[in-house]
C-alpha atoms as a PDB file:
ATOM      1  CA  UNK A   1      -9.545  -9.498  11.387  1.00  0.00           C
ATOM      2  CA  UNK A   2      -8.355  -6.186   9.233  1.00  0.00           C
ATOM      3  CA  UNK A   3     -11.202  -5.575   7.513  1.00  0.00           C
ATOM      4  CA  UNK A   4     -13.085  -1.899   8.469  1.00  0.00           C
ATOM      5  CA  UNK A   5     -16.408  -0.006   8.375  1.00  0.00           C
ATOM      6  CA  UNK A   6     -16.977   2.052   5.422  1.00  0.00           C
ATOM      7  CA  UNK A   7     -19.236   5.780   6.557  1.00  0.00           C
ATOM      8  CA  UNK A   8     -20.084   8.170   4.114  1.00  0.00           C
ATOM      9  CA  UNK A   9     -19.276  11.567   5.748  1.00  0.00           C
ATOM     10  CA  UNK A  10     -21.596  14.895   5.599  1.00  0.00           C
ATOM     11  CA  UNK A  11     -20.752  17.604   7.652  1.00  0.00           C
ATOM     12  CA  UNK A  12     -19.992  16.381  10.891  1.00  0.00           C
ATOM     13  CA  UNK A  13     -22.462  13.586  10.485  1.00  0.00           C
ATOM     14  CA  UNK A  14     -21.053  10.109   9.613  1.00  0.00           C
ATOM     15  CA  UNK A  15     -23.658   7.726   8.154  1.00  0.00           C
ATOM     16  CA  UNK A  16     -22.400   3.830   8.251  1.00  0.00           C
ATOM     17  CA  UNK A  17     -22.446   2.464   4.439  1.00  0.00           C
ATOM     18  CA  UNK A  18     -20.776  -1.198   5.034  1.00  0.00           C
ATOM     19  CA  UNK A  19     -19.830  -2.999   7.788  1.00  0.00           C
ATOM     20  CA  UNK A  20     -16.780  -5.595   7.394  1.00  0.00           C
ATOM     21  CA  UNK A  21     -15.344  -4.226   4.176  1.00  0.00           C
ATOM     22  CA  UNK A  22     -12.417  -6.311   2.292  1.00  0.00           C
ATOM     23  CA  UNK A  23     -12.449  -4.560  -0.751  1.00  0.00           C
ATOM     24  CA  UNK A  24     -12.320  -0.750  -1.737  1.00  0.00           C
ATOM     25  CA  UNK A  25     -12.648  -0.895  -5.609  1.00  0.00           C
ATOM     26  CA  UNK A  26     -12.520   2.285  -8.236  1.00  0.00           C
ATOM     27  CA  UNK A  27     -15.233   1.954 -11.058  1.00  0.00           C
ATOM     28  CA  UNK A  28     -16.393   4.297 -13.467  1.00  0.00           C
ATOM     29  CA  UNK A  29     -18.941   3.978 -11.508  1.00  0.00           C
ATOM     30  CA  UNK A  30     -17.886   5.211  -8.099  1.00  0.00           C
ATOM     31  CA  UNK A  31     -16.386   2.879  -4.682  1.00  0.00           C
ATOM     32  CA  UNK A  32     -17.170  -0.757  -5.380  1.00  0.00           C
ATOM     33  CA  UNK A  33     -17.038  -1.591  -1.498  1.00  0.00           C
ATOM     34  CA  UNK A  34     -17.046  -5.602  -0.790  1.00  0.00           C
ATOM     35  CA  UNK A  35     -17.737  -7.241   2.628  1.00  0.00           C
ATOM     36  CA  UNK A  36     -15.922 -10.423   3.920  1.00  0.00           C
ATOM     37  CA  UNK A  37     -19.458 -12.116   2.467  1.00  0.00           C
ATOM     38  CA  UNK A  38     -19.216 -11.487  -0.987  1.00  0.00           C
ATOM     39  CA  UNK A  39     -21.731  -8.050  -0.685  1.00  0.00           C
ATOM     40  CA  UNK A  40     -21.031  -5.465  -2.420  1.00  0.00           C
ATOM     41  CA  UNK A  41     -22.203  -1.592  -2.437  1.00  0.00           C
ATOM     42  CA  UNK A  42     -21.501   1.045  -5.065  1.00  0.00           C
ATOM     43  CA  UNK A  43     -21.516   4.362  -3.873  1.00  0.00           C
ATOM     44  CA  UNK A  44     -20.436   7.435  -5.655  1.00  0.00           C
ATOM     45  CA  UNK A  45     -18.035   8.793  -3.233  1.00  0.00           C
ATOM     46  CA  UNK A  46     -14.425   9.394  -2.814  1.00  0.00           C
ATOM     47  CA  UNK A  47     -12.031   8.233  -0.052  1.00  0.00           C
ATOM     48  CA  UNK A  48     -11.374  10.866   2.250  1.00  0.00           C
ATOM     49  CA  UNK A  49      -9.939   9.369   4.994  1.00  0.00           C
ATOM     50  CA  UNK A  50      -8.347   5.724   6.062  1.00  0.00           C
ATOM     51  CA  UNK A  51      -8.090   5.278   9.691  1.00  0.00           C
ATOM     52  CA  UNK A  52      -6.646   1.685   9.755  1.00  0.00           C
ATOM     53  CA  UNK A  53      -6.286   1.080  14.037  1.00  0.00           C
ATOM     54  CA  UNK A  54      -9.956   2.748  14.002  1.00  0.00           C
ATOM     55  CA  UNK A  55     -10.735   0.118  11.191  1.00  0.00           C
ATOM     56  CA  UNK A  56     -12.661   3.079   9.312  1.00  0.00           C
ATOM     57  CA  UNK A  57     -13.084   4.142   5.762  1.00  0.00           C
ATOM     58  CA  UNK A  58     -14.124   7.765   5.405  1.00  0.00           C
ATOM     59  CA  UNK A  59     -16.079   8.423   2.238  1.00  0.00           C
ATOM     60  CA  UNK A  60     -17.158  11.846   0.949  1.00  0.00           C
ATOM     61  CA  UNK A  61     -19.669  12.588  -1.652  1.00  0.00           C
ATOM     62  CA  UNK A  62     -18.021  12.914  -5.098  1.00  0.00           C
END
């Protein structure tokens, strides 16, 4: 599987936001974030960091 964890990141405090994410989408909106079910999260963040062999998405408040 290739699909990550998506953690919004404040401070030095990572919160977990979506688990199994396929999709990373830009709206006008913010991150549309998709999971391998079909859920999906908005979340008004930016990407900060993408640590693929850690299958993590770093966001950071926008």
């Amino acid at each position: 599987m290739c699909e990550a964890n998506a953690y919004l990141r404040e401070g030095e405090e990572e919160e977990l936001v979506l688990e199994m994410v396929d999709k990373v989408i830009p709206t006008e909106d913010g991150l549309l974030l998709e999971d391998i079910y079909g859920r999906r999260k908005i979340i008004k963040a930016k990407i900060k960091e993408l640590a693929l062999v850690e299958h993590k998405i770093i966001l950071e408040r926008d």
